[in-house]
PDB file of N, CA and C in Angstrom:
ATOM      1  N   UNK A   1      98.417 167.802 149.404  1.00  0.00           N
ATOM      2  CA  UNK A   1      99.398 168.662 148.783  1.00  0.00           C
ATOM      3  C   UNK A   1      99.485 168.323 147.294  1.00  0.00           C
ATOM      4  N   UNK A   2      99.452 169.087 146.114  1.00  0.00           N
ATOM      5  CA  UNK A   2      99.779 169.215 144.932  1.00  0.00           C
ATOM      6  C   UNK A   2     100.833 169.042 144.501  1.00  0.00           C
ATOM      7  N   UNK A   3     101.332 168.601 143.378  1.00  0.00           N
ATOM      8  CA  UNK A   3     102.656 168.653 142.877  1.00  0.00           C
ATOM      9  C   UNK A   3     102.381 169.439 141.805  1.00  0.00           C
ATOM     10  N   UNK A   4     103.533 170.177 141.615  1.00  0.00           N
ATOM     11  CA  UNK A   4     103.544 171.683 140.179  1.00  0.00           C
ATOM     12  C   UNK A   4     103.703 170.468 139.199  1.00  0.00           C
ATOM     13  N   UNK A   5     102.923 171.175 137.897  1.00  0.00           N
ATOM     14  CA  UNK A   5     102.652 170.473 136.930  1.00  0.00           C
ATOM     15  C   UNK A   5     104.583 169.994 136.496  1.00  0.00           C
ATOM     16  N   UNK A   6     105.381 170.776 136.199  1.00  0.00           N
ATOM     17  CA  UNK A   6     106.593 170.785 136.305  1.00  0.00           C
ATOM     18  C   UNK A   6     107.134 168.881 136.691  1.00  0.00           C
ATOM     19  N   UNK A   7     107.338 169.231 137.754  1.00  0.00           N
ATOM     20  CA  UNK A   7     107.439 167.729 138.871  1.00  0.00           C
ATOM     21  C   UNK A   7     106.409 166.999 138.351  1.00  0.00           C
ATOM     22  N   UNK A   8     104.759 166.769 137.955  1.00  0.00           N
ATOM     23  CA  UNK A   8     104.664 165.899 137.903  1.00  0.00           C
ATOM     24  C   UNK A   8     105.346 165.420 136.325  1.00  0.00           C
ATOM     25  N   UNK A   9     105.234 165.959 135.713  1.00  0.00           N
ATOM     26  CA  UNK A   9     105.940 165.652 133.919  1.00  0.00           C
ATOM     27  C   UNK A   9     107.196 164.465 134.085  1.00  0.00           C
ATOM     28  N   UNK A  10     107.962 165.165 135.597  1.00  0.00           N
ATOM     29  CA  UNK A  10     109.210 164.164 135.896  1.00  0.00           C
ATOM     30  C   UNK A  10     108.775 162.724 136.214  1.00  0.00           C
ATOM     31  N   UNK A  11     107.185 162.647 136.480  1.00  0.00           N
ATOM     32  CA  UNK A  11     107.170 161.355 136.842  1.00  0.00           C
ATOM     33  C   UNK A  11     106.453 160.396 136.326  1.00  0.00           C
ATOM     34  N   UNK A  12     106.410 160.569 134.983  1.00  0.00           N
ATOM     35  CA  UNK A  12     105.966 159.336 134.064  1.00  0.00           C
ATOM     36  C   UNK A  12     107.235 158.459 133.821  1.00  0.00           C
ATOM     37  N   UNK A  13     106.597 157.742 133.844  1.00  0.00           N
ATOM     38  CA  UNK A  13     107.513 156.351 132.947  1.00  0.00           C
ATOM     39  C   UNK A  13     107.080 156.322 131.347  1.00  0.00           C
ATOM     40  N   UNK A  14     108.161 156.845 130.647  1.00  0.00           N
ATOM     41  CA  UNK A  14     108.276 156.451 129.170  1.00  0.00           C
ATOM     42  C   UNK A  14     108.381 155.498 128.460  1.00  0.00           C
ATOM     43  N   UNK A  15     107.825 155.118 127.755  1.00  0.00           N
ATOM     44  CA  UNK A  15     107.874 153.829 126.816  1.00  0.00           C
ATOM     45  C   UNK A  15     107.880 153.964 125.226  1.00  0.00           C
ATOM     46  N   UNK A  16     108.262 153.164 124.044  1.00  0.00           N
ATOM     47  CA  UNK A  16     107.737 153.327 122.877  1.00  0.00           C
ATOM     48  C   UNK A  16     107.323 151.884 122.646  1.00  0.00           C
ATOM     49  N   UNK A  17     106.506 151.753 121.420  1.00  0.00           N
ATOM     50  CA  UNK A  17     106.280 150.779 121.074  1.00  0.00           C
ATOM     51  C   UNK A  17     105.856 150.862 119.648  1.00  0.00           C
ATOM     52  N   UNK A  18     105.760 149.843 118.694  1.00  0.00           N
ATOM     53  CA  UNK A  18     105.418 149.644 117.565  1.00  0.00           C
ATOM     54  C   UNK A  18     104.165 149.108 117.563  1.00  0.00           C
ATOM     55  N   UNK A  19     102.913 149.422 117.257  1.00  0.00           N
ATOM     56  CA  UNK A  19     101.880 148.408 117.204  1.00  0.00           C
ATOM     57  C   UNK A  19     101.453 148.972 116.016  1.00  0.00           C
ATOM     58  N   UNK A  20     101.300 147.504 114.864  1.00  0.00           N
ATOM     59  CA  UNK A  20     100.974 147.470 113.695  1.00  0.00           C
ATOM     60  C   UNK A  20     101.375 148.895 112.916  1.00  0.00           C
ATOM     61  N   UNK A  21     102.770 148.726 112.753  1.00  0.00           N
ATOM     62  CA  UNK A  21     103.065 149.609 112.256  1.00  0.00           C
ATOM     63  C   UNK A  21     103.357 151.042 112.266  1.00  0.00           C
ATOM     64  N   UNK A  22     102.716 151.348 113.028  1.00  0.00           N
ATOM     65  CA  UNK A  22     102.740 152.783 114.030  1.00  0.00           C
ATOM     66  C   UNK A  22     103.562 152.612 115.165  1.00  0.00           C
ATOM     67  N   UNK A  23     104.250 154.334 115.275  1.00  0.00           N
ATOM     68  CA  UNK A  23     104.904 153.934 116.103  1.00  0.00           C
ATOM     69  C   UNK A  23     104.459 155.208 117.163  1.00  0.00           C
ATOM     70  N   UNK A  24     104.235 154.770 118.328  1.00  0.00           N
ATOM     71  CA  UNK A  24     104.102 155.106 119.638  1.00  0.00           C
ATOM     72  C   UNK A  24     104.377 155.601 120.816  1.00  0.00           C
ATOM     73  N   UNK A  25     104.229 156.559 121.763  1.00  0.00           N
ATOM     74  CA  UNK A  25     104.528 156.804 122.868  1.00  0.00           C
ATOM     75  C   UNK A  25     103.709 156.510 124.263  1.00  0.00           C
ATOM     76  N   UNK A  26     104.107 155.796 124.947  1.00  0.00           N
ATOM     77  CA  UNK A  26     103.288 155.269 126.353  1.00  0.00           C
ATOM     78  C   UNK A  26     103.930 156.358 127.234  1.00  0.00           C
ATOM     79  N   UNK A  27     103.321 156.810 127.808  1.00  0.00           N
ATOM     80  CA  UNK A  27     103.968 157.711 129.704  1.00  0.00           C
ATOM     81  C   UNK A  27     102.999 157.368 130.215  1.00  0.00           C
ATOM     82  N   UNK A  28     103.239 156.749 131.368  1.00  0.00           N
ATOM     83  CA  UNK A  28     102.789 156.305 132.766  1.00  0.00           C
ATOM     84  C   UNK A  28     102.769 156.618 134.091  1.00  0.00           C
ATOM     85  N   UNK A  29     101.741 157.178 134.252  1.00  0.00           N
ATOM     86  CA  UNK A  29     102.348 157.924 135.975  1.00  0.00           C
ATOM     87  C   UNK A  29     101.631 157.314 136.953  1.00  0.00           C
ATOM     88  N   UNK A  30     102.053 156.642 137.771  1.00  0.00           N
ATOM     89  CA  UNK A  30     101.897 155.645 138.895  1.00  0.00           C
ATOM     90  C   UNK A  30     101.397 156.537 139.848  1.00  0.00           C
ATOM     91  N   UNK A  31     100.273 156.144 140.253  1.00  0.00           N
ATOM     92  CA  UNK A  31      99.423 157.051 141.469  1.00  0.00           C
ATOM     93  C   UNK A  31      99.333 158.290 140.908  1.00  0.00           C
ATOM     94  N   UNK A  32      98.742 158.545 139.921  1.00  0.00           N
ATOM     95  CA  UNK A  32      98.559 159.735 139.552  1.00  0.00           C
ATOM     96  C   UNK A  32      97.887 160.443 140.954  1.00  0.00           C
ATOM     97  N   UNK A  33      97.021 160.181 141.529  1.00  0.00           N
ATOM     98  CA  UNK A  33      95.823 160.850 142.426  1.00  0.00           C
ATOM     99  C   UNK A  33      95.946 159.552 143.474  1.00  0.00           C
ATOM    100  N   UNK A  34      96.876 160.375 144.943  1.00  0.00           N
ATOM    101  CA  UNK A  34      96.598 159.125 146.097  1.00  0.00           C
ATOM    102  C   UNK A  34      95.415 158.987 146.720  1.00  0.00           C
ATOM    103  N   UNK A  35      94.445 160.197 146.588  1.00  0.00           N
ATOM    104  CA  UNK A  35      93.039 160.460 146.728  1.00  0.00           C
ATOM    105  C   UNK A  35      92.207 159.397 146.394  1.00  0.00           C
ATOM    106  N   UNK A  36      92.332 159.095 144.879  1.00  0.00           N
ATOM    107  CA  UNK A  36      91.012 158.975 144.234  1.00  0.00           C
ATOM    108  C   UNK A  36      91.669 156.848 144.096  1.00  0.00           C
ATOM    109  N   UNK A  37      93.307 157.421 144.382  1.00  0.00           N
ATOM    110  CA  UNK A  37      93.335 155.836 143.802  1.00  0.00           C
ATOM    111  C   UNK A  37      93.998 155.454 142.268  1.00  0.00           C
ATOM    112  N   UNK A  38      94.147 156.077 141.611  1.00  0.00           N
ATOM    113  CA  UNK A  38      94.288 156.161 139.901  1.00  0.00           C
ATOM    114  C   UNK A  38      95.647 156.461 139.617  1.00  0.00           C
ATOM    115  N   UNK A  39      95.855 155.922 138.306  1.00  0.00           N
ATOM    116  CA  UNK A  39      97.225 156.177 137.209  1.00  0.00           C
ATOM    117  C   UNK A  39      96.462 156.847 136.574  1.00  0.00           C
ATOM    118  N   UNK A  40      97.500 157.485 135.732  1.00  0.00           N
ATOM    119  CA  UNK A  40      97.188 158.244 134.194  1.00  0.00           C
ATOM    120  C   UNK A  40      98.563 157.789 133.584  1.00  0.00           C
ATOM    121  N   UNK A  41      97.873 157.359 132.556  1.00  0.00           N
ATOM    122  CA  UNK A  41      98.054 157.009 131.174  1.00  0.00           C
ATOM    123  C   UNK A  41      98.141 158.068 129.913  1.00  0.00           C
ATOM    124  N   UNK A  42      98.662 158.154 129.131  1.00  0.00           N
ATOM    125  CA  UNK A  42      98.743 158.686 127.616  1.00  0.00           C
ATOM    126  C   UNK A  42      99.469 157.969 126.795  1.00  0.00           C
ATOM    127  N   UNK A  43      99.061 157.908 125.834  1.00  0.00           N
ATOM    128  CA  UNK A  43      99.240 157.506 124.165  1.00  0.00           C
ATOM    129  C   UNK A  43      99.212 158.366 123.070  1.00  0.00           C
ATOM    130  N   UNK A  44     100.543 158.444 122.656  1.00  0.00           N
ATOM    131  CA  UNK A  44     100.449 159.835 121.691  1.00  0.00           C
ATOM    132  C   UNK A  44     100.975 159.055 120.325  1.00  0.00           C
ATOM    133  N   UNK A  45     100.542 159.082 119.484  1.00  0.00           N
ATOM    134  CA  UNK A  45     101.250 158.117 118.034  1.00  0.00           C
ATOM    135  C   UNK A  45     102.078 159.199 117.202  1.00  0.00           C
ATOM    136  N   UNK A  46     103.334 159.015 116.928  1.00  0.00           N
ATOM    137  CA  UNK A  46     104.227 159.312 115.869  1.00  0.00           C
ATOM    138  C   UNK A  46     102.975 160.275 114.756  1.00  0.00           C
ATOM    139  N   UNK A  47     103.582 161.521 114.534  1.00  0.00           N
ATOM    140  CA  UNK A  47     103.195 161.889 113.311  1.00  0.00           C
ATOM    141  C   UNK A  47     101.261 162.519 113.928  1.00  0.00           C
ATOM    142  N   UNK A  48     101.082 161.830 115.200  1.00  0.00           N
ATOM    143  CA  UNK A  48      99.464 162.109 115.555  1.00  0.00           C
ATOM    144  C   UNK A  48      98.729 161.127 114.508  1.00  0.00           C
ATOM    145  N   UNK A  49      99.223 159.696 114.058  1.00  0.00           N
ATOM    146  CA  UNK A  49      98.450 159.454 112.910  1.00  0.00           C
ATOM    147  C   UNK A  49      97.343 158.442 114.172  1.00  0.00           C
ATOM    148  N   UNK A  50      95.922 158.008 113.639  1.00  0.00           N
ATOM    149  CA  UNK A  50      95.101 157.667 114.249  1.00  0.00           C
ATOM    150  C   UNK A  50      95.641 156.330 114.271  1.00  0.00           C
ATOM    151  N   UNK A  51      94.886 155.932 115.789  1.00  0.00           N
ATOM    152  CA  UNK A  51      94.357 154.968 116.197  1.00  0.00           C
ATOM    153  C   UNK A  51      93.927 154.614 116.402  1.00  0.00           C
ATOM    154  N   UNK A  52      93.036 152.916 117.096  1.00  0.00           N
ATOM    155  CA  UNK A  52      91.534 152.613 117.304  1.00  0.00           C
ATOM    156  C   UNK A  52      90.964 153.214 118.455  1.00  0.00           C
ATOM    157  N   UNK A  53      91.691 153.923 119.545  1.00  0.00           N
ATOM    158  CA  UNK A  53      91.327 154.208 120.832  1.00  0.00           C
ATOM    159  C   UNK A  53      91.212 155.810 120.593  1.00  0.00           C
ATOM    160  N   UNK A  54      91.992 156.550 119.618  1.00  0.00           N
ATOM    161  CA  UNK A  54      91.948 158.175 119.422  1.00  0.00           C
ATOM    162  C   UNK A  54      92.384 158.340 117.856  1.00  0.00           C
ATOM    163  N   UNK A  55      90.943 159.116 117.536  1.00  0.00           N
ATOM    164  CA  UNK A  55      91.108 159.246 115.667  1.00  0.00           C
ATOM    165  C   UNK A  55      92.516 160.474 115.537  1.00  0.00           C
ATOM    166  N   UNK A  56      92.268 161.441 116.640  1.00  0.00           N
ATOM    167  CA  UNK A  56      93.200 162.717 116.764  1.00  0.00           C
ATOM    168  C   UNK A  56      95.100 161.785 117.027  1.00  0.00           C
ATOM    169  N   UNK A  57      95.369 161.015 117.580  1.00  0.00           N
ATOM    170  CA  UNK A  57      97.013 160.099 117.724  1.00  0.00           C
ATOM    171  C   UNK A  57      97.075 160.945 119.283  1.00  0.00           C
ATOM    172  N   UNK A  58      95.831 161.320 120.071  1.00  0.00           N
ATOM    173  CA  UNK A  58      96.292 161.284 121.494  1.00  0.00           C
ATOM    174  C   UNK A  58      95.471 160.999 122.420  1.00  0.00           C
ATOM    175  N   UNK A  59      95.519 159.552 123.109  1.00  0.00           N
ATOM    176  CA  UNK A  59      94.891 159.416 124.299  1.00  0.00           C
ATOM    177  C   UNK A  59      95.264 159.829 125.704  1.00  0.00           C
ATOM    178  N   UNK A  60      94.440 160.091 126.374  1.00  0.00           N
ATOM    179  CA  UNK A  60      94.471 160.275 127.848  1.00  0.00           C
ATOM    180  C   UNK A  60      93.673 159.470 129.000  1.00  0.00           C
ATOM    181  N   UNK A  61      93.970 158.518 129.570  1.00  0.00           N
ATOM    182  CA  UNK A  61      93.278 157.643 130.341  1.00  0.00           C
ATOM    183  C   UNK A  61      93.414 157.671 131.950  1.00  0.00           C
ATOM    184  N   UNK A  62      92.662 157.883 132.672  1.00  0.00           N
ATOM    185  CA  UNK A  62      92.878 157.644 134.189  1.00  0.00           C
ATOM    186  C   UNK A  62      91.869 156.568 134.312  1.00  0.00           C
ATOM    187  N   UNK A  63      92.838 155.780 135.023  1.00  0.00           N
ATOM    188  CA  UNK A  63      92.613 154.031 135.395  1.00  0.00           C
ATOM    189  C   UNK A  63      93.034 153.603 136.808  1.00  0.00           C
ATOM    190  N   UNK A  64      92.195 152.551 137.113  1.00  0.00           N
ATOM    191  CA  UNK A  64      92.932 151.805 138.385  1.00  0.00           C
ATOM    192  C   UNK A  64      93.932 151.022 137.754  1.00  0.00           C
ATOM    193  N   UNK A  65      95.340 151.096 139.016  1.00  0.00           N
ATOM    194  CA  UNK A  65      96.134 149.976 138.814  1.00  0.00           C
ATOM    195  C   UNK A  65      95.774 148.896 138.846  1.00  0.00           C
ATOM    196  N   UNK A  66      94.946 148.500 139.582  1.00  0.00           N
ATOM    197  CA  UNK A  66      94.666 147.094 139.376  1.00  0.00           C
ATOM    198  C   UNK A  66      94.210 146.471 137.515  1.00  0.00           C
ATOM    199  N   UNK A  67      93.457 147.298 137.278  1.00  0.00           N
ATOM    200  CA  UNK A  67      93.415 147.390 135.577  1.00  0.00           C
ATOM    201  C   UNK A  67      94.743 147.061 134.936  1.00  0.00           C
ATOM    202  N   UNK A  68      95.712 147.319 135.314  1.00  0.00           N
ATOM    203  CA  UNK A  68      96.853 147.515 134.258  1.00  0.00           C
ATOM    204  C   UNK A  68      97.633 146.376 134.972  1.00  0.00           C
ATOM    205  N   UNK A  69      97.961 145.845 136.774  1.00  0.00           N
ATOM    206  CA  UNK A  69      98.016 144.483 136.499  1.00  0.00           C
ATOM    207  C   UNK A  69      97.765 143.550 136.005  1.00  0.00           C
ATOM    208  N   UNK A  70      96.267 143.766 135.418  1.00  0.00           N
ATOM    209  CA  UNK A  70      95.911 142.544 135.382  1.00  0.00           C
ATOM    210  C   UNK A  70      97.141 142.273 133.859  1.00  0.00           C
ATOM    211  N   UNK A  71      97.097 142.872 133.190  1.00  0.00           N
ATOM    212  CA  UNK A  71      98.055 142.809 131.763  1.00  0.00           C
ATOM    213  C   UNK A  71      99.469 143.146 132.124  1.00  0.00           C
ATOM    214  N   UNK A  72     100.162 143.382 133.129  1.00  0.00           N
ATOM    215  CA  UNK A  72     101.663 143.420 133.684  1.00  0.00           C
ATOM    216  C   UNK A  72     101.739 144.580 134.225  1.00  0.00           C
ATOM    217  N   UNK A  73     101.973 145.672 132.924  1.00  0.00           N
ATOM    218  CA  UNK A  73     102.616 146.913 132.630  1.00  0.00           C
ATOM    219  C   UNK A  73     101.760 148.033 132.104  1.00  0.00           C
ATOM    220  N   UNK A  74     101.602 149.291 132.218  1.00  0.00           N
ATOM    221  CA  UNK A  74     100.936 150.079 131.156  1.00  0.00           C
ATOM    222  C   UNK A  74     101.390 150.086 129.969  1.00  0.00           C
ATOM    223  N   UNK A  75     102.543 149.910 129.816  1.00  0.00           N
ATOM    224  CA  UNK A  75     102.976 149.090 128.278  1.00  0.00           C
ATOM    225  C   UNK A  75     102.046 147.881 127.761  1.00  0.00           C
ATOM    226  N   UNK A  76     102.293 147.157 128.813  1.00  0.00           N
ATOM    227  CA  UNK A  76     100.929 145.656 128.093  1.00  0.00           C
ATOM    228  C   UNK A  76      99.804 145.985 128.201  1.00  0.00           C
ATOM    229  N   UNK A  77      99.482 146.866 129.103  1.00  0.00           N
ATOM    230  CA  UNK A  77      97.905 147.163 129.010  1.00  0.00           C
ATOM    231  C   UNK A  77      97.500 147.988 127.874  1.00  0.00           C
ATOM    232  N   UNK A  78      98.225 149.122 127.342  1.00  0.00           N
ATOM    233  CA  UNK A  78      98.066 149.781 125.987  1.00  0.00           C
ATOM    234  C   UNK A  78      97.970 148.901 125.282  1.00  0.00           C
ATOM    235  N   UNK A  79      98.752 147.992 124.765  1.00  0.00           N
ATOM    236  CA  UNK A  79      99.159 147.448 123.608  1.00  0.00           C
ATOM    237  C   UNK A  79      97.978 146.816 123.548  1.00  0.00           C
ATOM    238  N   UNK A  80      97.423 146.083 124.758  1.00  0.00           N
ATOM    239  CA  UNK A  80      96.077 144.517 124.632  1.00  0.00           C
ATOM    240  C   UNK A  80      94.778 145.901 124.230  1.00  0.00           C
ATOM    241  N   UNK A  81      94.956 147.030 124.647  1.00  0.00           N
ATOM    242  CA  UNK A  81      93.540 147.765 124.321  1.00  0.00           C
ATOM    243  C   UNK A  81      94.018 148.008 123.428  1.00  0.00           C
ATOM    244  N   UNK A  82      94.730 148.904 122.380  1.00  0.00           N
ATOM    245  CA  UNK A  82      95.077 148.694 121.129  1.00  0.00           C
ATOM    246  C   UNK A  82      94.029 147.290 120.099  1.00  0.00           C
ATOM    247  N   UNK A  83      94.733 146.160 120.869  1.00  0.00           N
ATOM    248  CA  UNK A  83      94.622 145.285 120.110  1.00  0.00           C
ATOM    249  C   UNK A  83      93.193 144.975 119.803  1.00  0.00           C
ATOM    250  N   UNK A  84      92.620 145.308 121.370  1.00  0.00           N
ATOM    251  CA  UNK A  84      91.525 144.924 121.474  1.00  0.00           C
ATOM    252  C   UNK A  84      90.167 145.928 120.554  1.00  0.00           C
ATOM    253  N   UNK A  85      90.607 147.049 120.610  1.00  0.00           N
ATOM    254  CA  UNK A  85      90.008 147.921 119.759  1.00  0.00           C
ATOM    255  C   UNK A  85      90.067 148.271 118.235  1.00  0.00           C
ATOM    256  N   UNK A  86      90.742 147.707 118.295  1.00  0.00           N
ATOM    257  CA  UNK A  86      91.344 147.241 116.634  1.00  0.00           C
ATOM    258  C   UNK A  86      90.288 146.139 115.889  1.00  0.00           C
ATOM    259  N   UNK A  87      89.454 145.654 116.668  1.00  0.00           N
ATOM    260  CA  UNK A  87      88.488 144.580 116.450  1.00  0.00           C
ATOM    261  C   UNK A  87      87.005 145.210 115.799  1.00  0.00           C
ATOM    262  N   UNK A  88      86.560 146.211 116.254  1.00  0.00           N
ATOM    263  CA  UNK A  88      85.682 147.387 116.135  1.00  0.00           C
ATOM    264  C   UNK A  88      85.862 147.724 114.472  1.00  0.00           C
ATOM    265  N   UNK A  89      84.121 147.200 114.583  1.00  0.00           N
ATOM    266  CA  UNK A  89      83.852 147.451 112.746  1.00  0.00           C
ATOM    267  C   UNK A  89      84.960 148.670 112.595  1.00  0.00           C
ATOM    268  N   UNK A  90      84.273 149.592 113.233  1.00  0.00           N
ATOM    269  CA  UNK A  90      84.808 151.489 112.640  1.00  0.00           C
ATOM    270  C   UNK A  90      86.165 151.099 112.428  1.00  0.00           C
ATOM    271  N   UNK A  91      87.127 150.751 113.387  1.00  0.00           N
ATOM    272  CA  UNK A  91      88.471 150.671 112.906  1.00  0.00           C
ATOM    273  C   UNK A  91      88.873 149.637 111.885  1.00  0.00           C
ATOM    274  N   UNK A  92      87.496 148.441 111.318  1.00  0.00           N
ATOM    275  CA  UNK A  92      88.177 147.815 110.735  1.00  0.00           C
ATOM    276  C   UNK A  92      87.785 148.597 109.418  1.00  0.00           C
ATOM    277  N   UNK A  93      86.750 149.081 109.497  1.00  0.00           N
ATOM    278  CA  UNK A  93      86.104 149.882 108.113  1.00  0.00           C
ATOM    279  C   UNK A  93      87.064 151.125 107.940  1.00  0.00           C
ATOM    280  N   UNK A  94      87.741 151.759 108.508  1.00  0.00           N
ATOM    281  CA  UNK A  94      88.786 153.271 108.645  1.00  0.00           C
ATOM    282  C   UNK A  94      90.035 152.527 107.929  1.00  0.00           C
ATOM    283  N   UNK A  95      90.680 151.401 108.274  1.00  0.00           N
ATOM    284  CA  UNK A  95      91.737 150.640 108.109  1.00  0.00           C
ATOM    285  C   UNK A  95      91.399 150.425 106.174  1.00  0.00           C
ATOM    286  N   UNK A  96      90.380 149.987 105.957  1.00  0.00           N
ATOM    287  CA  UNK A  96      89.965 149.220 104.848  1.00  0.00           C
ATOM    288  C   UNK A  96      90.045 150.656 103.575  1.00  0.00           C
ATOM    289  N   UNK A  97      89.243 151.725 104.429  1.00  0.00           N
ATOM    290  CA  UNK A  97      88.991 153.044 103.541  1.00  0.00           C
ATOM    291  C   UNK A  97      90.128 153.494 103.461  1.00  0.00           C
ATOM    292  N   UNK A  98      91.070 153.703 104.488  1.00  0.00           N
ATOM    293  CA  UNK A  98      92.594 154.099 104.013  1.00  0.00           C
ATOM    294  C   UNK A  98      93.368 153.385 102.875  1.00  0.00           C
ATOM    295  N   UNK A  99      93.407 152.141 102.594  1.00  0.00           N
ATOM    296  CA  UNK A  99      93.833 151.525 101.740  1.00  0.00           C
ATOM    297  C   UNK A  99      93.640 151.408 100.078  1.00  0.00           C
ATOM    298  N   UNK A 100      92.372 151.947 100.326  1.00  0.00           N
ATOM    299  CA  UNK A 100      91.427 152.333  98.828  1.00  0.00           C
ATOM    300  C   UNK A 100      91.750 153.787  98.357  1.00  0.00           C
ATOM    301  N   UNK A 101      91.765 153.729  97.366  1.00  0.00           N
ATOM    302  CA  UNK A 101      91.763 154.759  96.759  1.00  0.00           C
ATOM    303  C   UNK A 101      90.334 155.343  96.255  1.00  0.00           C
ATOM    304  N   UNK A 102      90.692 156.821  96.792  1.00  0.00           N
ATOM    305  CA  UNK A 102      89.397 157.716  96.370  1.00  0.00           C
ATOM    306  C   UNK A 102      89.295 158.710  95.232  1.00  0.00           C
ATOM    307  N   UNK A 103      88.141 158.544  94.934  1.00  0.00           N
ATOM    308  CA  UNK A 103      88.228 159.565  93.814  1.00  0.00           C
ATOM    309  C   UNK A 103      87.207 160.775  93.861  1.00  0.00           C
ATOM    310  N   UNK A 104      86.693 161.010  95.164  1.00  0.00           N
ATOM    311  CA  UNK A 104      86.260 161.996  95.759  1.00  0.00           C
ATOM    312  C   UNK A 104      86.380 162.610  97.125  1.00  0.00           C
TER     313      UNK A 104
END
């Protein structure tokens, strides 16, 4: 049986968070799919400004829970991939080019 898109919207868990400065939205929906096994995840950033995981400020992730125990929460699990992707030349080179000034 399906749930109307409606009902499922009711069943994320909301979160915000600050990471490096940006500020954030986590929703979490627990068993997204009792089928397949999976959560879904999204990450939407304030303003849509980029992040290391989505240049656009919106991710969409379907994951095993067990994934997101291992880090507590889908709150801690965002935040450690955040962090962790934040390591990645491109985001450190995007980070570096924002800061500079261009003259073309």
């Amino acid at each position: 049986m399906s749930t109307p898109a409606a009902k499922r919207s009711e069943r994320y868990v909301v979160t915000r968070a600050t990471w490096r400065g940006i500020d954030i939205e986590i929703r979490h929906f627990p068993t997204w799919s009792e089928t397949a096994g999976i959560d879904h995840i999204e990450v939407i950033s304030d303003q849509r400004k980029p992040l290391p995981i989505t240049e656009t400020g919106y991710k969409s992730l379907f994951i095993m829970p067990e994934y997101i125990a291992e880090k507590g929460t889908a709150h801690d699990y965002v935040l450690a991939w955040l962090d962790h992707e934040a390591q990645s030349k491109a985001w450190k080179r995007n980070q570096t080019d924002a800061r500079q000034l261009s003259l073309f």
